[in-house]
Protein backbone atom coordinates (compact mmCIF):
# COMPACT_ATOMS: atom_id res chain seq x y z
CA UNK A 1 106.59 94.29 86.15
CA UNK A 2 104.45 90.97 87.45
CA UNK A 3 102.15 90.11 85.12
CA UNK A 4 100.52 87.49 87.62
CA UNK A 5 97.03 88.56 87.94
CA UNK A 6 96.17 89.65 91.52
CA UNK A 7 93.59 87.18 93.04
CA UNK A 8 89.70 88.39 93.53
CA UNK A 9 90.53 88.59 97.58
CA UNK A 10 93.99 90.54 97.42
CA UNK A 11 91.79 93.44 95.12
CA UNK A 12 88.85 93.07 97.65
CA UNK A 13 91.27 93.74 100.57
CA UNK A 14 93.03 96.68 98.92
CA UNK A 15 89.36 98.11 97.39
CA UNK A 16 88.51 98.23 101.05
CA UNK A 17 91.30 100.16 102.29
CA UNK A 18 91.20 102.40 99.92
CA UNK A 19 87.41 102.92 100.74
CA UNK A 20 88.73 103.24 104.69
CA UNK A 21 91.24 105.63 103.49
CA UNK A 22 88.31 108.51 101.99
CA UNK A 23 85.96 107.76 104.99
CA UNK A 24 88.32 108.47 107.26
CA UNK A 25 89.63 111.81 105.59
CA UNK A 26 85.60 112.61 105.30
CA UNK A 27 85.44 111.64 108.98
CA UNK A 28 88.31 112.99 110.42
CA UNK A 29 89.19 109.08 111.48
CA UNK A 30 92.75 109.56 113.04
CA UNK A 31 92.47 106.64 114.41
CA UNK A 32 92.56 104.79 111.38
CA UNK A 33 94.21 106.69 109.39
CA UNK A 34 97.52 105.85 111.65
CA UNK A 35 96.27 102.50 111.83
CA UNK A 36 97.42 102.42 107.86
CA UNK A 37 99.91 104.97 107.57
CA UNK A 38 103.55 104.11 107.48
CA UNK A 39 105.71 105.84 109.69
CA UNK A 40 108.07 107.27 107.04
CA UNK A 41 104.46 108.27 105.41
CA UNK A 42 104.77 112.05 103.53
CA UNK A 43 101.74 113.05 101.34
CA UNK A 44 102.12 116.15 99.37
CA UNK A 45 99.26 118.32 98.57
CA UNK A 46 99.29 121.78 96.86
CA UNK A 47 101.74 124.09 98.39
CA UNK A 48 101.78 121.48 101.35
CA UNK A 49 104.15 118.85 102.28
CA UNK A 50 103.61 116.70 105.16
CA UNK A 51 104.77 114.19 107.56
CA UNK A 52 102.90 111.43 109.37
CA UNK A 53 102.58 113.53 112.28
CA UNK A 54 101.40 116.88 110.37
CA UNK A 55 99.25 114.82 108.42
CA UNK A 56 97.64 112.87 111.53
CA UNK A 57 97.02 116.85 112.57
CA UNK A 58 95.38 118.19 109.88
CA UNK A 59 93.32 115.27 109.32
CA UNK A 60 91.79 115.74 113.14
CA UNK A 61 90.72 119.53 112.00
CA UNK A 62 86.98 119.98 110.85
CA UNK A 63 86.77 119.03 106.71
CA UNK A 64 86.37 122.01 104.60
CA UNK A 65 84.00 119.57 102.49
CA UNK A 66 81.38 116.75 102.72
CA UNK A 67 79.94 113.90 100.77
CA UNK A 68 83.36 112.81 99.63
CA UNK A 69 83.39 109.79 96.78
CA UNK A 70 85.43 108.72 94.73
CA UNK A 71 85.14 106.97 91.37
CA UNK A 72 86.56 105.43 88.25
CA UNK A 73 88.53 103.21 90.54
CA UNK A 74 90.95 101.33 89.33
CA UNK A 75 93.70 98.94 91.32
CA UNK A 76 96.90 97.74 90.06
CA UNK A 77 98.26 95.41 91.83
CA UNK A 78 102.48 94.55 91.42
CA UNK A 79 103.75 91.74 93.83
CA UNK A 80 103.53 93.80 96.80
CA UNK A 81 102.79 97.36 95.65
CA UNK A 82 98.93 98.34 95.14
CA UNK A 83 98.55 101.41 92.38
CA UNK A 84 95.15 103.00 93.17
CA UNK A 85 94.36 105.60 90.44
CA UNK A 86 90.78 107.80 90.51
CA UNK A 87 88.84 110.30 90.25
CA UNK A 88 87.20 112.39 93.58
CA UNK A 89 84.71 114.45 94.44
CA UNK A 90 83.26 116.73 97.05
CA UNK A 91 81.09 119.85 97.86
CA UNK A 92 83.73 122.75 99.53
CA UNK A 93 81.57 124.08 102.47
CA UNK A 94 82.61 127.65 102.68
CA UNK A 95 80.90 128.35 99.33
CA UNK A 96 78.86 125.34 97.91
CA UNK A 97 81.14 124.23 94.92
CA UNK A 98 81.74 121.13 93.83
């Protein structure tokens, strides 16, 4: 792979996104969220594959959780792939857990 080291701004820019990408799932953003998503985008979950579309649907339903974070962060950037690897966290509403 590129062992160029990714400048200061490219990890800023992709840091940022990332960040976008939690507050808008905490925020039901769907706006945003297909502001970023590629149309060929498929995330799979659990049980659950979806599209953009199905994605852009669930996302607009009420989250089962709040205070979302993330953390232990860490970005790999290769030529013109970003790798973002971490840990997340949130409180499930219907019963308190974290």
């Amino acid at each position: 792979m590129n062992d160029v080291k990714p400048s200061s701004e490219d990890l800023a820019i992709v840091e940022q996104l990332n960040n976008d990408y939690v507050q808008s799932d905490q925020h039901n953003d769907v706006k945003r969220f297909s502001e970023f998503l590629a149309e060929d985008f498929i995330v799979q979950t659990p049980g659950v594959t979806r599209n953009r579309a199905e994605f852009l649907e669930y996302i607009a339903k009420p989250r089962p959780f709040k205070d979302l974070s993330v953390h232990d962060v860490k970005i790999r950037i290769l030529s013109d792939v970003a790798l973002i690897h971490g840990r997340s966290t949130y409180t499930v509403l219907a019963d308190g857990s974290e």
